[in-house]
C-alpha atoms as a PDB file:
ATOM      1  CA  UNK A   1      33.091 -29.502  25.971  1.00  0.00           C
ATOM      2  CA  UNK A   2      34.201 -25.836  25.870  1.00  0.00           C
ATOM      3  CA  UNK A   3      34.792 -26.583  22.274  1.00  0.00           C
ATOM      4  CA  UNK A   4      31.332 -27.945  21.436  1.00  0.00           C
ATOM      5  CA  UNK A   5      29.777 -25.016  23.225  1.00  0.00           C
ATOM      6  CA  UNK A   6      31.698 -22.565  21.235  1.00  0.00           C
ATOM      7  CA  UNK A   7      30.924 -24.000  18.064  1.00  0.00           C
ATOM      8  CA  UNK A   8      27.352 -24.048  18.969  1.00  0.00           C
ATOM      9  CA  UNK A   9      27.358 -20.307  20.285  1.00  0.00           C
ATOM     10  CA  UNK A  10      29.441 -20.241  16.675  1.00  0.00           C
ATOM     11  CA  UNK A  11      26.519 -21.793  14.824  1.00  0.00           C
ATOM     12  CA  UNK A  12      24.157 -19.879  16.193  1.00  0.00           C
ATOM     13  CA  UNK A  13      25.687 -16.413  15.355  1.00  0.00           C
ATOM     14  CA  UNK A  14      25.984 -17.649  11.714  1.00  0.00           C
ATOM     15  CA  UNK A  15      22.479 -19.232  11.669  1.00  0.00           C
ATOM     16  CA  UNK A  16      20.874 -15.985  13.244  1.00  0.00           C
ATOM     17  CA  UNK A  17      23.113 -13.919  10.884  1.00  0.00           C
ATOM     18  CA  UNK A  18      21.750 -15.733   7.850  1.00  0.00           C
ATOM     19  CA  UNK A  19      18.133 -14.968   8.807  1.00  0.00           C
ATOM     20  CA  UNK A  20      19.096 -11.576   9.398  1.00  0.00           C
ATOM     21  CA  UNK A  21      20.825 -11.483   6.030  1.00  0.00           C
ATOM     22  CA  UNK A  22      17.635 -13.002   4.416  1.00  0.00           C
ATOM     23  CA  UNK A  23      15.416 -10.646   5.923  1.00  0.00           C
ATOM     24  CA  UNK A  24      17.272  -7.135   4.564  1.00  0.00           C
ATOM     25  CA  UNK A  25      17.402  -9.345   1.066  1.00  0.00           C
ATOM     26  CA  UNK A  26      13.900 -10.177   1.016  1.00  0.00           C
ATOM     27  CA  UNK A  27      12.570  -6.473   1.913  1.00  0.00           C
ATOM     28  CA  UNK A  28      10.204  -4.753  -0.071  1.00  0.00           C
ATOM     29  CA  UNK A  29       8.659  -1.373  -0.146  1.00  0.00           C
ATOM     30  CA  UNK A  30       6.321  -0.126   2.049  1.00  0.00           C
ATOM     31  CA  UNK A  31       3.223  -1.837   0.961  1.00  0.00           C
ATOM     32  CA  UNK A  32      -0.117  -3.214   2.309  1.00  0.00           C
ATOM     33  CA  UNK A  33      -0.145  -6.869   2.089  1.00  0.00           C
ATOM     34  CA  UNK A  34      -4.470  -7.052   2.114  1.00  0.00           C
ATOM     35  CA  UNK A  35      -6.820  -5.413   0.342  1.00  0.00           C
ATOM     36  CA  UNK A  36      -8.926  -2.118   1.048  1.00  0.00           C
ATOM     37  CA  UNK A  37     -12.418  -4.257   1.876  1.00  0.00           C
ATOM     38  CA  UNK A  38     -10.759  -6.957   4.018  1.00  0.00           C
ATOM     39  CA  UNK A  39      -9.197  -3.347   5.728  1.00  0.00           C
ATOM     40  CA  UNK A  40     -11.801  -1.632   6.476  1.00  0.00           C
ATOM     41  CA  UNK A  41     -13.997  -5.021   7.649  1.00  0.00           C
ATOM     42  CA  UNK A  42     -10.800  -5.472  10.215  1.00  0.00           C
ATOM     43  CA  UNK A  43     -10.935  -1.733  11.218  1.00  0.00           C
ATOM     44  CA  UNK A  44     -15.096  -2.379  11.827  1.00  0.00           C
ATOM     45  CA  UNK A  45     -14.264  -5.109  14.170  1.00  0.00           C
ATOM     46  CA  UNK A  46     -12.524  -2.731  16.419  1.00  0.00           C
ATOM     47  CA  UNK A  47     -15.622  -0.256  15.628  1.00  0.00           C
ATOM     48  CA  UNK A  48     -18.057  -2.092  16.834  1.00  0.00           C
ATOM     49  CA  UNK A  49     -16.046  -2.808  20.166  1.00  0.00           C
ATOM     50  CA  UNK A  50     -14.874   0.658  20.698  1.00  0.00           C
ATOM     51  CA  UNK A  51     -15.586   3.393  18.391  1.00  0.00           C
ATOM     52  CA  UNK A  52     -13.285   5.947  17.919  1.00  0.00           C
ATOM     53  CA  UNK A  53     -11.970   5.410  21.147  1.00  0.00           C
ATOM     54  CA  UNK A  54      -7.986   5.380  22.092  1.00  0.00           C
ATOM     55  CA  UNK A  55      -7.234   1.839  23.065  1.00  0.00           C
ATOM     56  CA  UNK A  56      -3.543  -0.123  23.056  1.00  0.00           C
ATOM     57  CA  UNK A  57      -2.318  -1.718  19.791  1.00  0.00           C
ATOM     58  CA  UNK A  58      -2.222  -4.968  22.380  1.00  0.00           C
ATOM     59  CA  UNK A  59      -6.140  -4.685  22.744  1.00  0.00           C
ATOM     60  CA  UNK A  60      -6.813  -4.392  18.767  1.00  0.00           C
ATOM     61  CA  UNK A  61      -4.415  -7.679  17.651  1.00  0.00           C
ATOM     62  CA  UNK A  62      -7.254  -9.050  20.277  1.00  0.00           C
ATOM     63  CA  UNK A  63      -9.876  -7.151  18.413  1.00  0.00           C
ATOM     64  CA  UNK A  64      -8.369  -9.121  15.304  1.00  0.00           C
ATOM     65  CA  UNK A  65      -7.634 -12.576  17.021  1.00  0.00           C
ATOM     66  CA  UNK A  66      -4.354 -12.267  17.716  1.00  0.00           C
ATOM     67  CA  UNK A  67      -3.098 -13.031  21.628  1.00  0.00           C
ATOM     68  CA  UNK A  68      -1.589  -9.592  21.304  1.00  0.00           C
ATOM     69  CA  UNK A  69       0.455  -6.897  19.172  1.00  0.00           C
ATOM     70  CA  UNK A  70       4.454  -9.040  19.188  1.00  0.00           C
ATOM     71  CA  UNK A  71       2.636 -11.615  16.959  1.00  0.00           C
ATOM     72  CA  UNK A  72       4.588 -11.551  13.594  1.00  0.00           C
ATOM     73  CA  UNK A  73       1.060 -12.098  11.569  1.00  0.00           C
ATOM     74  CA  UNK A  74      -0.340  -8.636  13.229  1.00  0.00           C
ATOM     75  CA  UNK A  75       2.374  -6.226  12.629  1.00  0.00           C
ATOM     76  CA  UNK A  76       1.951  -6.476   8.486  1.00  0.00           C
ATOM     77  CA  UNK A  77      -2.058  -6.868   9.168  1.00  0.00           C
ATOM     78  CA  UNK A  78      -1.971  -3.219  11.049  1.00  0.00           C
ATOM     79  CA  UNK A  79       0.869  -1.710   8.966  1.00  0.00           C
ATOM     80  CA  UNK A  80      -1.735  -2.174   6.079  1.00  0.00           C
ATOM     81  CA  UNK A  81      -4.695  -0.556   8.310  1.00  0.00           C
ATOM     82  CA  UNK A  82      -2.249   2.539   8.827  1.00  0.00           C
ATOM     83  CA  UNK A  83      -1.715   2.685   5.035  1.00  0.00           C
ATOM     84  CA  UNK A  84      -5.401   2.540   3.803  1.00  0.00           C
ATOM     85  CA  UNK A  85      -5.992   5.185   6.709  1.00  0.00           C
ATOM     86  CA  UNK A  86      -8.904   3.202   8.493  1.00  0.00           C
ATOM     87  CA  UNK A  87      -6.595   2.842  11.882  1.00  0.00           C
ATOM     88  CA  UNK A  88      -4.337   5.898  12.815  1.00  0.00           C
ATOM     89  CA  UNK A  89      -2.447   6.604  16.041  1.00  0.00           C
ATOM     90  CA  UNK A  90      -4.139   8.307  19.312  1.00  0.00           C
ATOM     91  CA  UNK A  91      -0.968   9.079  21.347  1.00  0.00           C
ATOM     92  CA  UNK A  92       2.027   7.276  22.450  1.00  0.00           C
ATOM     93  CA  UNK A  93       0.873   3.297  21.244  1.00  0.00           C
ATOM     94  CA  UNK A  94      -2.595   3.832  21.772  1.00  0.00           C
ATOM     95  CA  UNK A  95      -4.520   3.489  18.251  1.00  0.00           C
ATOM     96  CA  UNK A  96      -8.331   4.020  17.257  1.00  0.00           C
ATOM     97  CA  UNK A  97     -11.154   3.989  14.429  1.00  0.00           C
ATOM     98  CA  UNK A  98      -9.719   7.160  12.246  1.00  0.00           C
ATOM     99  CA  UNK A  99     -12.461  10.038  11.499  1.00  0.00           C
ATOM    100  CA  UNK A 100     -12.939   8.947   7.748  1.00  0.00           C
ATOM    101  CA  UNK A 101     -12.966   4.990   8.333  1.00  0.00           C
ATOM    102  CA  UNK A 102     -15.825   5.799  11.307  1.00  0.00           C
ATOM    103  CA  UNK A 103     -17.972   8.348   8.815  1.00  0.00           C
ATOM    104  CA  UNK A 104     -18.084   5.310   6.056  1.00  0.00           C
ATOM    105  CA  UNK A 105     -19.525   2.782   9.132  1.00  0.00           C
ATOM    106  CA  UNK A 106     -21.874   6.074  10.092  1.00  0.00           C
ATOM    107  CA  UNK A 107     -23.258   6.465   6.580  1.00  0.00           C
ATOM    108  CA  UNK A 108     -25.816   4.953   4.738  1.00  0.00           C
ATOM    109  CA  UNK A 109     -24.080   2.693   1.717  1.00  0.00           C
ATOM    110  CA  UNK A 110     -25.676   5.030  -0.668  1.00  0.00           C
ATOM    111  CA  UNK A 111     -24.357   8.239   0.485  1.00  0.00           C
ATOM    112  CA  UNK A 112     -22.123   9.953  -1.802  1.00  0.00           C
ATOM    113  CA  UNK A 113     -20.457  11.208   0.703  1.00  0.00           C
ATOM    114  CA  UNK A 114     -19.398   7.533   1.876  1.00  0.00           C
ATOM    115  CA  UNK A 115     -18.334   6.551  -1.744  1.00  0.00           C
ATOM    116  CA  UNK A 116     -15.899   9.787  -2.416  1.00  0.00           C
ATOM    117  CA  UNK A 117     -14.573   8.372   1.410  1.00  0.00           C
ATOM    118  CA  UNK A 118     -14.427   4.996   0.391  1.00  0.00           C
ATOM    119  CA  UNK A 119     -12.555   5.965  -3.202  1.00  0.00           C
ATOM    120  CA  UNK A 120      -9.967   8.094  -1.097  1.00  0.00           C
ATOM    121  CA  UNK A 121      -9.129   5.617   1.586  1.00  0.00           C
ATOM    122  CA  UNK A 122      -8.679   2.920  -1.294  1.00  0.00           C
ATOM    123  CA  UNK A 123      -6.273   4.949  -2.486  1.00  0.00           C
ATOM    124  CA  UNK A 124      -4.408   5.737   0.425  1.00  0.00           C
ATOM    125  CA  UNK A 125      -1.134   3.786   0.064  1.00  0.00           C
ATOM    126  CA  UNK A 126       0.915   5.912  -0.870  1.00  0.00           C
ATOM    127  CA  UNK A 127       3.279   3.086  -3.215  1.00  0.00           C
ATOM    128  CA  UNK A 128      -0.307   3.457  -5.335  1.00  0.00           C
ATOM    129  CA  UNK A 129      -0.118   6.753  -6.161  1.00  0.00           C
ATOM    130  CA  UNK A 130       3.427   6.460  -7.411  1.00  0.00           C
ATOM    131  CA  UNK A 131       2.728   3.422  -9.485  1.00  0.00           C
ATOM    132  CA  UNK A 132      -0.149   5.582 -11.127  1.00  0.00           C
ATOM    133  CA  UNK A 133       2.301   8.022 -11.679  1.00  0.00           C
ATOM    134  CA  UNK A 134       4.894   5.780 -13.315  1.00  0.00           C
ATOM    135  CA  UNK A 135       2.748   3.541 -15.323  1.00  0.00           C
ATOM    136  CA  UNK A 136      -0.512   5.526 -15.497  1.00  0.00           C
ATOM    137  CA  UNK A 137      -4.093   4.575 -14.652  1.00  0.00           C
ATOM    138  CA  UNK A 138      -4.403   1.778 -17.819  1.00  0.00           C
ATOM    139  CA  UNK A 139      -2.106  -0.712 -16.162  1.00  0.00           C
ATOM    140  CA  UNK A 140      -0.443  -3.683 -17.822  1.00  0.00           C
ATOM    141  CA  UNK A 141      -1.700  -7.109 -17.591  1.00  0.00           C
ATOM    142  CA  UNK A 142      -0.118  -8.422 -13.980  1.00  0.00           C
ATOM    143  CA  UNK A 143       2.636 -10.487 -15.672  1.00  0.00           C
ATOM    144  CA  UNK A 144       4.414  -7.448 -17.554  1.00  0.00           C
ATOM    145  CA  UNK A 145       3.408  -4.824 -13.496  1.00  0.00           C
ATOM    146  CA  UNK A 146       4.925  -8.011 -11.699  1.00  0.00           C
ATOM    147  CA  UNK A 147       8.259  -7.177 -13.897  1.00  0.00           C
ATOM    148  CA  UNK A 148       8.379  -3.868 -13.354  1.00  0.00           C
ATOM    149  CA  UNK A 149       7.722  -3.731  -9.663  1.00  0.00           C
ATOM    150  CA  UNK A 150      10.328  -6.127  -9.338  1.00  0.00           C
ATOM    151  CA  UNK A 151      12.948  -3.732 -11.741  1.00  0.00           C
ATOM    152  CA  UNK A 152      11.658  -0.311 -10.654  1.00  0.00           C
ATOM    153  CA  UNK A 153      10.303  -0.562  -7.110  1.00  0.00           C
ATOM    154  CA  UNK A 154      12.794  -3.135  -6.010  1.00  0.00           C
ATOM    155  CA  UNK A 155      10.126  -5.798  -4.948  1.00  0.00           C
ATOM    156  CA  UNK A 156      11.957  -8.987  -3.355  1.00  0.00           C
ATOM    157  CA  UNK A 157      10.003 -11.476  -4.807  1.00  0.00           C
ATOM    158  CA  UNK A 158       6.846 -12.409  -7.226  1.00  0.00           C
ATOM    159  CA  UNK A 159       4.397 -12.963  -4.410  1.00  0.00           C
ATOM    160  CA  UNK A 160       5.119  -9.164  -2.938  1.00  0.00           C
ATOM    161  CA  UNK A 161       4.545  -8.078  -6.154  1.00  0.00           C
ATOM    162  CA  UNK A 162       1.960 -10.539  -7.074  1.00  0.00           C
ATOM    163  CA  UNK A 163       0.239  -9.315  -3.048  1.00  0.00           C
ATOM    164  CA  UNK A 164       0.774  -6.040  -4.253  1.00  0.00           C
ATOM    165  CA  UNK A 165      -1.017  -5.579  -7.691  1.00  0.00           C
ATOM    166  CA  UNK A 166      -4.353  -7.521  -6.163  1.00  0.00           C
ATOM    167  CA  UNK A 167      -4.245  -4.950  -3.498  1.00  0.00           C
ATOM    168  CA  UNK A 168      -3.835  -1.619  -6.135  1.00  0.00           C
ATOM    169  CA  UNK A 169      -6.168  -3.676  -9.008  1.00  0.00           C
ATOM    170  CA  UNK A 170      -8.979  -3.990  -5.935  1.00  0.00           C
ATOM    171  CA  UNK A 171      -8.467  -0.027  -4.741  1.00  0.00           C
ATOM    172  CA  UNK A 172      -8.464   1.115  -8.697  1.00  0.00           C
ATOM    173  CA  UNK A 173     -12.055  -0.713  -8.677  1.00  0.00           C
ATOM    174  CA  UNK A 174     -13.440   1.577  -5.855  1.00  0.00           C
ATOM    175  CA  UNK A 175     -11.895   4.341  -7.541  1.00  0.00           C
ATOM    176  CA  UNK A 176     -13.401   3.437 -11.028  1.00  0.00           C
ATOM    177  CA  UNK A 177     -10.156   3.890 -12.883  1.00  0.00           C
ATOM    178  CA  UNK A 178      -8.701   0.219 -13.165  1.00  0.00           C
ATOM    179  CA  UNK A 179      -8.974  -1.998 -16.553  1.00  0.00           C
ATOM    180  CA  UNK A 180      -7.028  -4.937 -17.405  1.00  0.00           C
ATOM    181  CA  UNK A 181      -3.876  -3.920 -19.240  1.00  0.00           C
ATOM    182  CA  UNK A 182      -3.710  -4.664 -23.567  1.00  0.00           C
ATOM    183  CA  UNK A 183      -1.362  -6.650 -25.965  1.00  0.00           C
ATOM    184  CA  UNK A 184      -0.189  -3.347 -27.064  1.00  0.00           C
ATOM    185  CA  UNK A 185       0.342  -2.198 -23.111  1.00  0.00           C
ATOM    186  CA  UNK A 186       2.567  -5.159 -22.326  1.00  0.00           C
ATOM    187  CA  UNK A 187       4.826  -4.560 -25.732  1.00  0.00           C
ATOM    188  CA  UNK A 188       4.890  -0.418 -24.533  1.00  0.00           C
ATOM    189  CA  UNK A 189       5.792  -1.807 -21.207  1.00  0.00           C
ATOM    190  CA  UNK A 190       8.278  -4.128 -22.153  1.00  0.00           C
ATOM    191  CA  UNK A 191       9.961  -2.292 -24.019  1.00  0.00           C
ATOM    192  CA  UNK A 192      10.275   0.637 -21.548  1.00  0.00           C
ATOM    193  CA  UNK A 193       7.856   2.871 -23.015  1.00  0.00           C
ATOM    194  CA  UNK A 194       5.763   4.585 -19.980  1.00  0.00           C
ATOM    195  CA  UNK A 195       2.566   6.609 -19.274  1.00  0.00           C
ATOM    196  CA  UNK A 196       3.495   9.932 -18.375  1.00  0.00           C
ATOM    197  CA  UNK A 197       3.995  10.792 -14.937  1.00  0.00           C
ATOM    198  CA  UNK A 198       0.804  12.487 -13.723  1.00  0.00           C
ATOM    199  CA  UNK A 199       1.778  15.537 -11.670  1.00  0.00           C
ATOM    200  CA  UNK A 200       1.271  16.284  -8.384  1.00  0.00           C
ATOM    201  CA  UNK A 201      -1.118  19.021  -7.956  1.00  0.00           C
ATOM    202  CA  UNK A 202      -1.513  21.668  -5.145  1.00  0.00           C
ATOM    203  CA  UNK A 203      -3.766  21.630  -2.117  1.00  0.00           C
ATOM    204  CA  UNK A 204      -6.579  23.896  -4.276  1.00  0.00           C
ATOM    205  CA  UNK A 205     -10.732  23.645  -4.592  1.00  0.00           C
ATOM    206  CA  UNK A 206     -11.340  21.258  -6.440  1.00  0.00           C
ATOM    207  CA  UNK A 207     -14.915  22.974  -7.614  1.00  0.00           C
ATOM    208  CA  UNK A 208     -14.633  23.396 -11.574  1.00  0.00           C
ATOM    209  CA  UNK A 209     -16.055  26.595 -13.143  1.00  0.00           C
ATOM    210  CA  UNK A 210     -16.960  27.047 -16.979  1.00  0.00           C
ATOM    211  CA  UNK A 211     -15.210  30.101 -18.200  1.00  0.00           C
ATOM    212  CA  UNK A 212     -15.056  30.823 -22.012  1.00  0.00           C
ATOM    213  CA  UNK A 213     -12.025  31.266 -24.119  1.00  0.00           C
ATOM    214  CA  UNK A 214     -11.254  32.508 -27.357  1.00  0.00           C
ATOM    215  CA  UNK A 215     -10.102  29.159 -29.579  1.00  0.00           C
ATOM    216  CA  UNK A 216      -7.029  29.323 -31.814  1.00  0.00           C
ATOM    217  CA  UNK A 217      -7.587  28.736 -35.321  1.00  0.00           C
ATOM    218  CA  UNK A 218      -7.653  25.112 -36.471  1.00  0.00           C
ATOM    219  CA  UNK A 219      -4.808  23.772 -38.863  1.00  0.00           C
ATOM    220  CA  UNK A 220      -5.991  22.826 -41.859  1.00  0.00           C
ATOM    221  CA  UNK A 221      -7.027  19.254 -42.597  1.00  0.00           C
ATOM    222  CA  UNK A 222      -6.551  18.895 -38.754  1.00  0.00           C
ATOM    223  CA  UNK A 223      -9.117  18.913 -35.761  1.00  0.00           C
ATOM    224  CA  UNK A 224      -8.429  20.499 -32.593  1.00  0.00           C
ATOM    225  CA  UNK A 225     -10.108  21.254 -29.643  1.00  0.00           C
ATOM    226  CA  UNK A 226      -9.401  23.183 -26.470  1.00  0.00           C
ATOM    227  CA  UNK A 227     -10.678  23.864 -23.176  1.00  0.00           C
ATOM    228  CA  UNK A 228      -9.971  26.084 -20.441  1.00  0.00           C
ATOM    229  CA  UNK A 229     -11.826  26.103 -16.701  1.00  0.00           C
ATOM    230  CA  UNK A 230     -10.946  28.146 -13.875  1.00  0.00           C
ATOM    231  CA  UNK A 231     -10.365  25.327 -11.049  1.00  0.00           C
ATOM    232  CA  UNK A 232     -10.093  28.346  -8.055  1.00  0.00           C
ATOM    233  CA  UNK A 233      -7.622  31.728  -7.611  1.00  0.00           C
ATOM    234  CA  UNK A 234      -4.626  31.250  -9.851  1.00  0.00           C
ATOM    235  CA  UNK A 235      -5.285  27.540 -10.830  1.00  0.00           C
ATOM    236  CA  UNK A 236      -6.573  27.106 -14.654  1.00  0.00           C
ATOM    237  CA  UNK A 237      -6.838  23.824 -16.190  1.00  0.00           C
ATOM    238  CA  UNK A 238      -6.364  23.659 -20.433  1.00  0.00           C
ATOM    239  CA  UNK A 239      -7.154  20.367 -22.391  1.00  0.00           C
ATOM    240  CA  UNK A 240      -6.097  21.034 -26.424  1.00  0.00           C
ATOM    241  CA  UNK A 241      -7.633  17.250 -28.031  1.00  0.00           C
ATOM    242  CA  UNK A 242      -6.039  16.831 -31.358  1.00  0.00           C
ATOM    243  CA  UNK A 243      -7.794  14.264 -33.715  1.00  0.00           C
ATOM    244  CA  UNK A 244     -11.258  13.010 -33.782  1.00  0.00           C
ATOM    245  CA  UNK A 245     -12.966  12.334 -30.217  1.00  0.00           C
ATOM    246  CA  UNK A 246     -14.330   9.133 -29.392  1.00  0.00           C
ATOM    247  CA  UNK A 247     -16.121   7.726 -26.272  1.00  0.00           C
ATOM    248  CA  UNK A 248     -13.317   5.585 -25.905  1.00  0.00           C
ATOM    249  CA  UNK A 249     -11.144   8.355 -26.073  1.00  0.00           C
ATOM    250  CA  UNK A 250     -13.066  10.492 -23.419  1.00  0.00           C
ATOM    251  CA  UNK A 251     -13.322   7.214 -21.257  1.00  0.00           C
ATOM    252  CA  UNK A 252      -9.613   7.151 -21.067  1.00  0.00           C
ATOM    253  CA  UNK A 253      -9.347  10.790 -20.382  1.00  0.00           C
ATOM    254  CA  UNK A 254     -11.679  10.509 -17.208  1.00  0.00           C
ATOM    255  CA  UNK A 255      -9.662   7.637 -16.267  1.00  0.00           C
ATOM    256  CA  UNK A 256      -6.257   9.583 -16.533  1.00  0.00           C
ATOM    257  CA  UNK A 257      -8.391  12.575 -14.754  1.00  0.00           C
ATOM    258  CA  UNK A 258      -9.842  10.289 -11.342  1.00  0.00           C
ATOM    259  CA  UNK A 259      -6.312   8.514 -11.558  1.00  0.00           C
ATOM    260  CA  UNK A 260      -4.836  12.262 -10.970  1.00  0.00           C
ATOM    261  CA  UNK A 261      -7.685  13.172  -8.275  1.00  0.00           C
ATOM    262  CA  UNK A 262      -6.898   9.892  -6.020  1.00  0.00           C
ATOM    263  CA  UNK A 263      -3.018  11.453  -6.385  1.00  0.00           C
ATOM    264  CA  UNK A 264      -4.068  14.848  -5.268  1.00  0.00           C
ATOM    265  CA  UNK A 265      -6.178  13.389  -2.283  1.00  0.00           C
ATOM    266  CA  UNK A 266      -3.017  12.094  -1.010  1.00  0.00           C
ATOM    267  CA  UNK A 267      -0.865  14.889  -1.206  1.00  0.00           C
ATOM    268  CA  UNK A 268      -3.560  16.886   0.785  1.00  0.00           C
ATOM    269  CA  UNK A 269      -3.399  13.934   3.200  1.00  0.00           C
ATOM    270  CA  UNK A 270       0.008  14.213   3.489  1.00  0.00           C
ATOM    271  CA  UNK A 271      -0.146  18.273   3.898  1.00  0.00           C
ATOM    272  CA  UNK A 272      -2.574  18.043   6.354  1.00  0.00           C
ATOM    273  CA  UNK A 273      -0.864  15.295   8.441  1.00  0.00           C
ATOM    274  CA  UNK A 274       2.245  17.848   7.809  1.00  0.00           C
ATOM    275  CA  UNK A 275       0.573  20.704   9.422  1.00  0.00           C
ATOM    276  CA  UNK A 276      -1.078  18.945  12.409  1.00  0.00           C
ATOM    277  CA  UNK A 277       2.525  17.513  13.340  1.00  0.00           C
ATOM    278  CA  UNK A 278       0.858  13.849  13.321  1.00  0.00           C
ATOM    279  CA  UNK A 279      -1.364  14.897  16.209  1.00  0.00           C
ATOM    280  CA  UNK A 280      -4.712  13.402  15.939  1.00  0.00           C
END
């Protein structure tokens, strides 16, 4: 009898061991597992109970139909809330509605002001930003991103990926900047050949102002352009476009261009939340 209870206490070790095992195997990066609009309709159902108010993170899994905040479903459900930025925390577990999510259920849908809030809380995770960066704003189709989230990011498995790129494809929709990825995108990708990485800017205006300067003299047989704007105090943009210009060209460009404003959003996030000491 002592034996059989031993190799049961045995079994168990191994069997809890396993899962355990499994679990650091199967872990991904820090991603959210829904997408922005299903987000933000979860963070209105706490809205419309409480407002902005601090309540327990036991009181919004019942907000969300869960019995309360142990069950397994609700933990990825609010990590994703946290990441888009419509849920934050209000002190010790307590959470609430954050300022941004409550202005976009405040707003009318047409205010512009609600759209720029709705294109930077899309954005919001930060994994998105440094996909951008990696792979730039034209993605690849999702069969040659669900290889290279698994190589580069380390994604466990096809569906995290697979979760992952209808999450960023949705969020690159509100931020205008999303197409489906080309033939020739998938060979550059496969390959190894990458965007380049799009900087991360500092926290500056981001008001543009025309300022003229002189333009070097065009090689010949060869047409160049360049512009220069004064972005604020010590911050200067320059484009040079070699080659003709055409509207698919200067559709791509304002792609790369929002893909680099939904980065610098972030990193201002991130500054701020820096400077407050995560008080909110």
């Amino acid at each position: 009898m002592v034996a059989q209870a031993a190799a049961s206490t045995s079994g168990g070790s191994a069997s809890a061991g396993a899962a355990k095992a499994k679990r650091k195997k199967d872990r991904s990066p820090p991603y959210p597992s829904i997408a922005f609009a299903d987000a933000l309709d979860k963070a209105k159902l706490i809205w419309d109970r409480d407002k902005k108010h601090p309540i327990s993170a036991d009181l919004v899994a019942q907000c969300l139909g869960y019995k309360n905040a142990n069950n397994g479903a609700f933990l990825p459900l609010l990590s994703a809330l946290k990441k888009y930025g419509t849920v934050v925390s209000a002190g010790g577990d307590d959470l609430r509605v954050s300022d941004d999510a409550a202005a976009i259920f405040i707003l009318p849908e047409s205010s512009p002001e609600r759209q720029k809030l709705m294109k930077k809380l899309a954005m919001m995770p930060p994994i998105f930003a440094k996909v951008i960066a990696k792979y730039g704003a034209d993605l690849p189709s999702d069969q040659t991103l669900r290889a290279k989230l698994r190589l580069d990011f380390r994604f466990a498995s096809d569906d995290a990926a697979d979760s992952m790129i209808r999450s960023l494809r949705a969020s690159l929709a509100i931020a205008g900047v999303d197409r489906p990825g080309t033939a020739e995108q998938d060979d550059e990708a496969l390959n190894g050949a990458e965007e380049p990485a799009l900087p991360t800017p500092p926290p500056t205006s981001p008001a543009v102002l025309p300022m003229s300067a002189p333009l070097p003299k065009k090689p010949l047989g060869e047409h160049v352009e360049h512009r220069r704007w004064v972005l604020s105090d010590g911050a200067v943009a320059t484009v040079s476009i070699t080659g003709e210009l055409t509207p698919k060209g200067v559709a791509r460009l304002k792609r790369y261009i929002d893909a680099f404003a939904a980065e610098a959003a972030i990193a201002w996030e991130d500054k701020e939340e820096g400077n407050s000491g995560g008080s909110t």
